[in-house]
N, C-alpha and C. Protein backbone atom coordinates (compact mmCIF):
# COMPACT_ATOMS: atom_id res chain seq x y z
N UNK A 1 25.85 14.29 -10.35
CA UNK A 1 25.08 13.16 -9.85
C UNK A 1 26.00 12.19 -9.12
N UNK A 2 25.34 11.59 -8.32
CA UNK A 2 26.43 10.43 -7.22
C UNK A 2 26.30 9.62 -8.03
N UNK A 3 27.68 8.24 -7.51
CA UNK A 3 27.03 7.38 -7.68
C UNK A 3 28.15 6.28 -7.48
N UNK A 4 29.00 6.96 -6.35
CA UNK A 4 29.47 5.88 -5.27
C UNK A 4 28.61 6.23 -4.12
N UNK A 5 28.58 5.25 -3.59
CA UNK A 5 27.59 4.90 -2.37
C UNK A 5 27.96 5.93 -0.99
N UNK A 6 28.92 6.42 -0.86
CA UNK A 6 29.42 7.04 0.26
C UNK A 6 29.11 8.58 -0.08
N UNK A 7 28.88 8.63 -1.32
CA UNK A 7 27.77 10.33 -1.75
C UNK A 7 26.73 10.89 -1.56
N UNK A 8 25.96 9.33 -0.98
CA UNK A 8 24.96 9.87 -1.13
C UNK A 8 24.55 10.17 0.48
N UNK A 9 23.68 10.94 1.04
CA UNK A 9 23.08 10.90 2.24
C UNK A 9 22.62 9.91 2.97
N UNK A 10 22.25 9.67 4.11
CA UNK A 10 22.25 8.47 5.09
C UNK A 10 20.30 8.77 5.04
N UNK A 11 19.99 7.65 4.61
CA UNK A 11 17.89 7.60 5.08
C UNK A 11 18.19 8.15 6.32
N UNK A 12 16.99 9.14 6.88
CA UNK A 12 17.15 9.61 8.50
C UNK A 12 15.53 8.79 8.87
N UNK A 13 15.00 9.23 9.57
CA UNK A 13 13.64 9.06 10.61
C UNK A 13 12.70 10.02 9.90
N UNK A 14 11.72 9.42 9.76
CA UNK A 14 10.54 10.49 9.08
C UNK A 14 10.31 11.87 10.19
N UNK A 15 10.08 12.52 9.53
CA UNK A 15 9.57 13.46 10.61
C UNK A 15 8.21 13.69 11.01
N UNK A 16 7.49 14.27 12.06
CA UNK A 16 6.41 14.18 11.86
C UNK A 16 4.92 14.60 10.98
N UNK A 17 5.70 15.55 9.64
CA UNK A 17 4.60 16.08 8.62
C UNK A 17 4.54 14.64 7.85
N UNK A 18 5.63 14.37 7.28
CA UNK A 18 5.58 13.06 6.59
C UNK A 18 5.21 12.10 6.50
N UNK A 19 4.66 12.00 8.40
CA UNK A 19 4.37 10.70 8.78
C UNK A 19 2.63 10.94 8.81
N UNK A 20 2.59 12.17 9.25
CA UNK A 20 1.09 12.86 8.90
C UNK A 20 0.52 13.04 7.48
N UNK A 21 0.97 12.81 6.87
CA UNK A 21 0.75 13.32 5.45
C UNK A 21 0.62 11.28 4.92
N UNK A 22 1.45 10.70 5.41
CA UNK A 22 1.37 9.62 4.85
C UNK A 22 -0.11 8.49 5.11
N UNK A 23 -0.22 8.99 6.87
CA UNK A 23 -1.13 8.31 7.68
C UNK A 23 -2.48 8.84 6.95
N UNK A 24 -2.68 10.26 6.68
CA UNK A 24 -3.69 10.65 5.99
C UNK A 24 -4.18 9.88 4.96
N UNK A 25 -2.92 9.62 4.09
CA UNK A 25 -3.75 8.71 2.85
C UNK A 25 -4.25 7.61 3.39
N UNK A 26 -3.29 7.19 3.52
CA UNK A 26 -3.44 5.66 4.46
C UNK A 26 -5.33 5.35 5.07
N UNK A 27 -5.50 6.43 5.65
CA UNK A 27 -7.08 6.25 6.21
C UNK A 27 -7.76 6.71 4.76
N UNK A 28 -7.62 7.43 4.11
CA UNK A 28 -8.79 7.74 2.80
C UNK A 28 -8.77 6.62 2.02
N UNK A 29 -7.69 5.47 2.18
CA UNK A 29 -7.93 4.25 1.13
C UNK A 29 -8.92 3.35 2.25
N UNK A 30 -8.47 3.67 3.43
CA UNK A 30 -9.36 2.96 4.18
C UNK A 30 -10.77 3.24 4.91
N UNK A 31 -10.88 4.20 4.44
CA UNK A 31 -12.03 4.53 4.86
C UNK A 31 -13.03 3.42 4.40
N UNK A 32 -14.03 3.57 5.69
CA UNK A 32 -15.45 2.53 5.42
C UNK A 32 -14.94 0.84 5.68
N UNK A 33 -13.67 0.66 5.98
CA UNK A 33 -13.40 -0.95 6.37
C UNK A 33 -14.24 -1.48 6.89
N UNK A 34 -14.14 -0.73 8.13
CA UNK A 34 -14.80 -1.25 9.20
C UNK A 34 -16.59 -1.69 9.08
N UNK A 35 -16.96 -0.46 8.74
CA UNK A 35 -18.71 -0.34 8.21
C UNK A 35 -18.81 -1.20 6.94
N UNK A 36 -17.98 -1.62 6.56
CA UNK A 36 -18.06 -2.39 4.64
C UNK A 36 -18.21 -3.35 5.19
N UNK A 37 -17.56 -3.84 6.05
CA UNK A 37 -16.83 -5.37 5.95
C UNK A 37 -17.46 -5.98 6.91
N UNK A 38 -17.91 -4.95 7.87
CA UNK A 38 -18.81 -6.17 9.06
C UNK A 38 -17.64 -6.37 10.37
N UNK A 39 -16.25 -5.77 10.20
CA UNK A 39 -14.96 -5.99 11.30
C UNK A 39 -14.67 -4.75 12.06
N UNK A 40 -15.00 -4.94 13.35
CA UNK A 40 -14.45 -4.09 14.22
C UNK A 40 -13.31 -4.27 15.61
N UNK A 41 -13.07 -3.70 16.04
CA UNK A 41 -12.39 -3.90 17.48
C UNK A 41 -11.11 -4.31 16.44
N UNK A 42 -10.48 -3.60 15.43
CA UNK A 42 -8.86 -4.08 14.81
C UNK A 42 -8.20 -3.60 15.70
N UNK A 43 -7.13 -4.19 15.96
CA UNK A 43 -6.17 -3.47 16.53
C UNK A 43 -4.95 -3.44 15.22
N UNK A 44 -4.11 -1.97 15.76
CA UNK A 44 -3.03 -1.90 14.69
C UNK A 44 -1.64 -1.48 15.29
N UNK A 45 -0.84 -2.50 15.37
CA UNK A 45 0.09 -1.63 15.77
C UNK A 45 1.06 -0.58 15.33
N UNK A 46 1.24 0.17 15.85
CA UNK A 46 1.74 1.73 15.46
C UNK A 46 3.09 1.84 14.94
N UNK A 47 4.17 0.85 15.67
CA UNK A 47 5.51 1.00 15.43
C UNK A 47 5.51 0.34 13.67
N UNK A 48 4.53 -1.31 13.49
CA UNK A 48 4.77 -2.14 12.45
C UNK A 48 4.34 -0.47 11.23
N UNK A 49 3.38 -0.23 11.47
CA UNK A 49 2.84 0.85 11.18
C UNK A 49 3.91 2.30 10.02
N UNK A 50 4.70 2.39 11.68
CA UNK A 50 5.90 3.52 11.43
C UNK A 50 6.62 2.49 10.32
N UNK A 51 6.97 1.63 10.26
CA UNK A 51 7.91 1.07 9.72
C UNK A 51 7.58 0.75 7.97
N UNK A 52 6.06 0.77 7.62
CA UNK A 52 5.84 0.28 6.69
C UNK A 52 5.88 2.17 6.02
N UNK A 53 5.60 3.51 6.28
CA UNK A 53 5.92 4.43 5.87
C UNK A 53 7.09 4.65 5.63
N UNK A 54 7.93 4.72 6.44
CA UNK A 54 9.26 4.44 6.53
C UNK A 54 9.75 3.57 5.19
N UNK A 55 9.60 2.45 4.98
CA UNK A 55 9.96 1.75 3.38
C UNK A 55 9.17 2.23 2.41
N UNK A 56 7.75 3.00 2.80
CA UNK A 56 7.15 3.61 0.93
C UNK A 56 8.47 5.10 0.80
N UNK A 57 8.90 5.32 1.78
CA UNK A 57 9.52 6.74 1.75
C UNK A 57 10.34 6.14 1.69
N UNK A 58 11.72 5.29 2.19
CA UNK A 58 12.96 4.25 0.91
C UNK A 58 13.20 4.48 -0.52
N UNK A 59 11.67 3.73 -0.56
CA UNK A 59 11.11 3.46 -2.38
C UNK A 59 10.65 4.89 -3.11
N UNK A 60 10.57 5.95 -2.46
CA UNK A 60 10.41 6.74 -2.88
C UNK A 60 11.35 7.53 -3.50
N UNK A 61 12.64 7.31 -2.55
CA UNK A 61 13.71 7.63 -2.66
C UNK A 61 14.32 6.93 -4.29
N UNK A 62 14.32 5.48 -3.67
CA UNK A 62 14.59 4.82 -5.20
C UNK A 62 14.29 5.23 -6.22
N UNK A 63 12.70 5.36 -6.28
CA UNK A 63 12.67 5.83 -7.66
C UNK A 63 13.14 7.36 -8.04
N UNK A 64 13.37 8.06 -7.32
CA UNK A 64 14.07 9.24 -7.49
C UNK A 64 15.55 8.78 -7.62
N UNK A 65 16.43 8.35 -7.55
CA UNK A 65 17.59 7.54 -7.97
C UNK A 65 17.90 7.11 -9.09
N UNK A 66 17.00 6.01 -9.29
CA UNK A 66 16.67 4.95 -10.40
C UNK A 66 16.27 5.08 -11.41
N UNK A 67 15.61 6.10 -11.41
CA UNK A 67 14.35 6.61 -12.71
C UNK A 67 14.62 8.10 -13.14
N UNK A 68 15.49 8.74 -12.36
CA UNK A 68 16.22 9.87 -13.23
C UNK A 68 15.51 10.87 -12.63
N UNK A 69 15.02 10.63 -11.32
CA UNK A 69 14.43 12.12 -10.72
C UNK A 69 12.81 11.67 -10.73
N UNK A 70 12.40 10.93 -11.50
CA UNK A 70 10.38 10.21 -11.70
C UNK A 70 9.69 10.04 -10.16
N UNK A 71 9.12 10.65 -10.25
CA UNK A 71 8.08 10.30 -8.52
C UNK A 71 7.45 9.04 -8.62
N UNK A 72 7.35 8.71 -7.81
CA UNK A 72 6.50 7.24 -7.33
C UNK A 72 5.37 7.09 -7.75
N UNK A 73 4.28 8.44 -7.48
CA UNK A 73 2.75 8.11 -8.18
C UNK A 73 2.23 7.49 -6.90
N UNK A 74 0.79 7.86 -7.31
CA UNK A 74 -0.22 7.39 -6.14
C UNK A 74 -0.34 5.99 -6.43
N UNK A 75 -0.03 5.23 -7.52
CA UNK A 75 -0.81 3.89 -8.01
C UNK A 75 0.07 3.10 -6.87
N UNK A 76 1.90 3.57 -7.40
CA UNK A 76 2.76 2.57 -6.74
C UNK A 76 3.12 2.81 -5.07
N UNK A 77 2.52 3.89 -4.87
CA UNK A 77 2.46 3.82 -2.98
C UNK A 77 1.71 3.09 -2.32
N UNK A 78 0.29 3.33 -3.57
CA UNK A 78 -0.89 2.19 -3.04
C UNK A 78 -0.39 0.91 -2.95
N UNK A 79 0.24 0.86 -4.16
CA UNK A 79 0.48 -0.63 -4.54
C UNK A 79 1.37 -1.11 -2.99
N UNK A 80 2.38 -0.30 -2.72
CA UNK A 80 3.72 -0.74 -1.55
C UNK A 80 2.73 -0.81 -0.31
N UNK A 81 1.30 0.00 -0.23
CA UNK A 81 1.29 0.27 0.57
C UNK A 81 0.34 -1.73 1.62
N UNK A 82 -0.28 -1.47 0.27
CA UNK A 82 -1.15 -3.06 0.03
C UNK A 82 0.19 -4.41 0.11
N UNK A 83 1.33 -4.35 -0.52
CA UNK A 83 2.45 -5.31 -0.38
C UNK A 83 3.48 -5.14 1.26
N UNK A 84 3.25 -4.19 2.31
CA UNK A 84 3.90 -4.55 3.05
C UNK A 84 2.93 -4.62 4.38
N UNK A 85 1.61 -4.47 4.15
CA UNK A 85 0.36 -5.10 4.91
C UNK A 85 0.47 -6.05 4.99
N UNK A 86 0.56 -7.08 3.42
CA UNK A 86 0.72 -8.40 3.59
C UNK A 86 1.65 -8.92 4.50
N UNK A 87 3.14 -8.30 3.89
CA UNK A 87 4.81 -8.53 4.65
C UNK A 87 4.61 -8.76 6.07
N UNK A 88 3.97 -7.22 6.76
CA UNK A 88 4.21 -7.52 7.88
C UNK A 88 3.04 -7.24 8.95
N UNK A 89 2.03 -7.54 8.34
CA UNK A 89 0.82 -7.73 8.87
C UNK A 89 0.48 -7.01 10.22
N UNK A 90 0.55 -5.80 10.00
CA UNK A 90 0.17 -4.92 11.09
C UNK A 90 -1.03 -4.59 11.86
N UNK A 91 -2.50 -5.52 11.32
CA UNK A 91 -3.89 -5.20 11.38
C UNK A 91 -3.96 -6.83 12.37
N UNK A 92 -4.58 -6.80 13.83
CA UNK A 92 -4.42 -8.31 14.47
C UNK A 92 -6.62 -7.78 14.78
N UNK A 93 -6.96 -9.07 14.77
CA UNK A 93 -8.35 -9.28 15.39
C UNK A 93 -8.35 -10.47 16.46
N UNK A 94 -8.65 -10.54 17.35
CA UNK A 94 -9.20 -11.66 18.24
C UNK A 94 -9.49 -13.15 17.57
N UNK A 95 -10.70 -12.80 16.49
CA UNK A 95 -11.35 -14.10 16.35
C UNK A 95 -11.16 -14.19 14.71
N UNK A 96 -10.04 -13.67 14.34
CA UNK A 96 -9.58 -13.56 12.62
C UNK A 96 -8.26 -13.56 12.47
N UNK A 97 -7.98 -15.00 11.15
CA UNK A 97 -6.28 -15.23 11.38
C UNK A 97 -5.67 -14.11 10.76
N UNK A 98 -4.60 -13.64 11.23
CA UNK A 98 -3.44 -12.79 10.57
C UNK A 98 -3.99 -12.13 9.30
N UNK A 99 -3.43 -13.75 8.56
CA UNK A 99 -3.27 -13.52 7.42
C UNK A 99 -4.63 -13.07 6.57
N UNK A 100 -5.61 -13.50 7.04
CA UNK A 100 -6.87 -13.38 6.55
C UNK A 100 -7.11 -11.85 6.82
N UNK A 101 -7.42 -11.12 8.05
CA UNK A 101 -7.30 -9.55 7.95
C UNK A 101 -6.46 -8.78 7.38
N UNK A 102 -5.50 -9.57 7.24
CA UNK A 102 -4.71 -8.03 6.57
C UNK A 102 -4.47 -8.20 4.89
N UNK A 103 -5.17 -9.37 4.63
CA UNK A 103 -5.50 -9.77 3.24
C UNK A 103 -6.58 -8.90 2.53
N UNK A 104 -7.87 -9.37 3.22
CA UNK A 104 -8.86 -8.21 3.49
C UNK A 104 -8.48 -6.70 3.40
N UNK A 105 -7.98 -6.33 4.05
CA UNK A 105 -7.66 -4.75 4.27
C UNK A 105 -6.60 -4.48 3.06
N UNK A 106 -5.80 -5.35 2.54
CA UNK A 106 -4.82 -4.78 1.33
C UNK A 106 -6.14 -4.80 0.20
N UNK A 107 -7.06 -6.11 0.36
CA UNK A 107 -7.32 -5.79 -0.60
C UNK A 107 -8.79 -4.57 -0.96
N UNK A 108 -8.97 -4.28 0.17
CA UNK A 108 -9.82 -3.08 0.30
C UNK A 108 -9.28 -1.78 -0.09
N UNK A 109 -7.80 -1.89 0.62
CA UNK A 109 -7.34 -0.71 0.40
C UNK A 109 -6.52 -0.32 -1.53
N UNK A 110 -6.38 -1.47 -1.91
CA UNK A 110 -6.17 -1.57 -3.27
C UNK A 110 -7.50 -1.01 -4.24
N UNK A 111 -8.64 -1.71 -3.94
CA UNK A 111 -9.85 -1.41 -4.74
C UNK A 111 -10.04 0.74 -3.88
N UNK A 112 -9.72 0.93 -3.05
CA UNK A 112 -10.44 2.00 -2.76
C UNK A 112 -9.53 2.89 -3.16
N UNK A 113 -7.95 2.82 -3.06
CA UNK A 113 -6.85 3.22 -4.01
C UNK A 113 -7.11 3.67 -5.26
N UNK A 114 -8.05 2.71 -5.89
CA UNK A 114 -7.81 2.02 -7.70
C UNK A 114 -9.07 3.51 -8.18
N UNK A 115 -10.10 3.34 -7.25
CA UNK A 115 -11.02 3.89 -6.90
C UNK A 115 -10.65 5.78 -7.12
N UNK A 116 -9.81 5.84 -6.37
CA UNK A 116 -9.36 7.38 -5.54
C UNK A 116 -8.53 7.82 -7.21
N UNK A 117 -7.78 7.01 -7.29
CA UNK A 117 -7.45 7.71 -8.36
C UNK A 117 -7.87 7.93 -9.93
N UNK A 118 -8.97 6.64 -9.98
CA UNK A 118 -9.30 6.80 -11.26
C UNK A 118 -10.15 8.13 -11.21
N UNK A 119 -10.75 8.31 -10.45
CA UNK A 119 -11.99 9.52 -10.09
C UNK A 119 -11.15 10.84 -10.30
N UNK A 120 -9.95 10.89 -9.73
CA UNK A 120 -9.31 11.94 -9.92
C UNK A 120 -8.65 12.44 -11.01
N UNK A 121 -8.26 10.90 -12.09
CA UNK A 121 -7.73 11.42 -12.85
C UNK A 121 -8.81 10.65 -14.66
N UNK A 122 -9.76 10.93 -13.68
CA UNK A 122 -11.07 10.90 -14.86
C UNK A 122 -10.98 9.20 -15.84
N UNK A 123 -10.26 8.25 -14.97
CA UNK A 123 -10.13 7.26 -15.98
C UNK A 123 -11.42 6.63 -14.73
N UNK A 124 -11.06 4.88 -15.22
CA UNK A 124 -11.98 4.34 -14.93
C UNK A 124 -11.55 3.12 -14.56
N UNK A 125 -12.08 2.07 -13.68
CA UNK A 125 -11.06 0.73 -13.02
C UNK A 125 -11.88 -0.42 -13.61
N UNK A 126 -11.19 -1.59 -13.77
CA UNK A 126 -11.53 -2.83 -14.46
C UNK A 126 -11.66 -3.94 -13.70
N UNK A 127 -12.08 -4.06 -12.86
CA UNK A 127 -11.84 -5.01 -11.51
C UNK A 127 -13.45 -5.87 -11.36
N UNK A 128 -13.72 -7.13 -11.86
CA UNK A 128 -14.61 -8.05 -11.98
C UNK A 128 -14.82 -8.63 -10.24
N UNK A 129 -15.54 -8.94 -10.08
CA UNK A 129 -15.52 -9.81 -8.38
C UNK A 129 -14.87 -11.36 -8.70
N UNK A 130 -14.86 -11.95 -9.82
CA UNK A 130 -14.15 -12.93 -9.53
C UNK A 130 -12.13 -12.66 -9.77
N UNK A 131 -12.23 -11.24 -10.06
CA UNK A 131 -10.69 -11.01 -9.94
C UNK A 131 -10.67 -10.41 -9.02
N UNK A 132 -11.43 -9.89 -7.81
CA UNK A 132 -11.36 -9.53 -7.18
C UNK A 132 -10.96 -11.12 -5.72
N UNK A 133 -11.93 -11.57 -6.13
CA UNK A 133 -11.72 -12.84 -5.40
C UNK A 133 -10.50 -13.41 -5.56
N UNK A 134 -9.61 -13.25 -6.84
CA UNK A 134 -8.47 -14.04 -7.32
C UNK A 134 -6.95 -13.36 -6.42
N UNK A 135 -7.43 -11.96 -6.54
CA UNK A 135 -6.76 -11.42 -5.63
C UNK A 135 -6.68 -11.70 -4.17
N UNK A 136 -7.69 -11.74 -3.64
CA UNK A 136 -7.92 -11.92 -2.67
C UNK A 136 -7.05 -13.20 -1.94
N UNK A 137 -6.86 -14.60 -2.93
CA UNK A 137 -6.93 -15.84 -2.59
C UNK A 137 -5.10 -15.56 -2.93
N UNK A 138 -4.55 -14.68 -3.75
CA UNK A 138 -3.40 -14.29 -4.02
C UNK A 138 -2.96 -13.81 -2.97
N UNK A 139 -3.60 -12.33 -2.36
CA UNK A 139 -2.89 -11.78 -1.32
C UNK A 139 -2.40 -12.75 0.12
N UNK A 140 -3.53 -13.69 0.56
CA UNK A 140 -3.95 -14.73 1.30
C UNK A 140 -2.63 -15.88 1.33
N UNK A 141 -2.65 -16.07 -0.06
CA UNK A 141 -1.85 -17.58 0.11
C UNK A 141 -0.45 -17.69 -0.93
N UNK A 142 -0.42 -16.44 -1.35
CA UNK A 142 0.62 -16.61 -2.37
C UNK A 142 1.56 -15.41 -2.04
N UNK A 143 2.67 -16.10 -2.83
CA UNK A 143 3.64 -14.62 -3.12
C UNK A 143 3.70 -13.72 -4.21
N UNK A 144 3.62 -12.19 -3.48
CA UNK A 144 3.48 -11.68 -4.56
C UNK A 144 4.37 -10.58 -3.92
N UNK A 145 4.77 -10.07 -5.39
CA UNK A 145 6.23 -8.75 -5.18
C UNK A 145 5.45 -7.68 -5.39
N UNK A 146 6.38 -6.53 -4.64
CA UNK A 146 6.04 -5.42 -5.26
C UNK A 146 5.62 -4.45 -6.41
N UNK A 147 6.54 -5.37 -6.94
CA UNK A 147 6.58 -4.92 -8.40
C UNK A 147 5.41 -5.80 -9.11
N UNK A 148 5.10 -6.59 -8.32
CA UNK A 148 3.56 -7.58 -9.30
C UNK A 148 2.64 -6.89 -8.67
N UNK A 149 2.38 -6.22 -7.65
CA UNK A 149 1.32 -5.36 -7.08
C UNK A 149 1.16 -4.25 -8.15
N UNK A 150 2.14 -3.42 -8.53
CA UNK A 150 2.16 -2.19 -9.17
C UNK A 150 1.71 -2.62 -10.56
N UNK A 151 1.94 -3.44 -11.27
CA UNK A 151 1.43 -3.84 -12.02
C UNK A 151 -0.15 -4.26 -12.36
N UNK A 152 -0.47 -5.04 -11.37
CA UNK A 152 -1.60 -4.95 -11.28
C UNK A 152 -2.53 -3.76 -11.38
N UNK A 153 -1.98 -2.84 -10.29
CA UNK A 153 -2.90 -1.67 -9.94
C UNK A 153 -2.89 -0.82 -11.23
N UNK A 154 -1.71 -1.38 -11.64
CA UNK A 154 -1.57 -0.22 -13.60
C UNK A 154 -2.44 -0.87 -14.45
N UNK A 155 -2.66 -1.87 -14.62
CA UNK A 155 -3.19 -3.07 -15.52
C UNK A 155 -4.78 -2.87 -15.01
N UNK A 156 -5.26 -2.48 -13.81
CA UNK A 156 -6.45 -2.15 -13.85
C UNK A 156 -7.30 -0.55 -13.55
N UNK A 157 -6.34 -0.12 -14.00
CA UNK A 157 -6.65 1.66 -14.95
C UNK A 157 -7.17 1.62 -15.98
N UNK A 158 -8.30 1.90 -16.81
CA UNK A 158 -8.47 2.26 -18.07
C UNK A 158 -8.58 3.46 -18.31
């Protein structure tokens, strides 16, 4: 095992299965935004885009490092994936601030996340509308870490 810094391999550029494979999920949490929510004409840009795969695949790395070989899990990609929407706000509308769409969309894509996997793995999600709202007013106006995202999304598994 490494574990001076000059052992280990250099992060390269995703390639393009990875980036396909990532974008895939990416739309199944999002599916129905647009038709749910009443918002169309988003624009997204592609590079902010590349860049936010690019750091779940980092962190992916990490926890393969950090955790003794442990995969990431669908909860905590969701989770990174909802915390660097916020970061770096890649979703722009015309007549909707920043921060307000891509608040929206983390937190869509969190509930449809929470959603995807409880179904799959036969549990069940705990998510009230006024914690849903709490979130909401969290993603919006507060700081929140990564690691308080993942938590969350664990904390509302049953």
């Amino acid at each position: 095992m490494a574990n001076i810094p000059e052992e280990f391999p250099l992060f390269t550029k995703l390639d393009k299965r990875q980036i396909t494979l990532l974008r895939s999920r990416f739309k199944v949490y999002l599916k129905g935004f647009e038709a749910n929510c009443g918002i169309t004409d988003i624009h997204t840009s592609n590079p902010v885009m590349l860049e936010i795969y690019e750091r779940i695949e980092k962190r992916r790395v990490y926890f393969h490092i950090f955790y003794n070989g442990c995969k990431m899990g669908e909860l905590n990609e969701g989770s990174l994936m909802c915390f660097w929407i916020l970061k770096l706000m890649p979703f722009t509308h015309t007549n909707i601030p920043a921060n307000e769409l891509n608040a929206k969309i983390a937190l869509y894509l969190l509930n449809n996340m929470l959603l995807y996997y409880a179904k799959n793995n036969k549990r069940r999600i705990n998510i009230s509308d006024s914690l849903s709202k709490d979130i909401y007013y969290t993603f919006r106006f507060r700081d929140v870490s990564k690691e308080a995202i993942m938590v969350l999304a664990e904390s509302m598994i049953i």
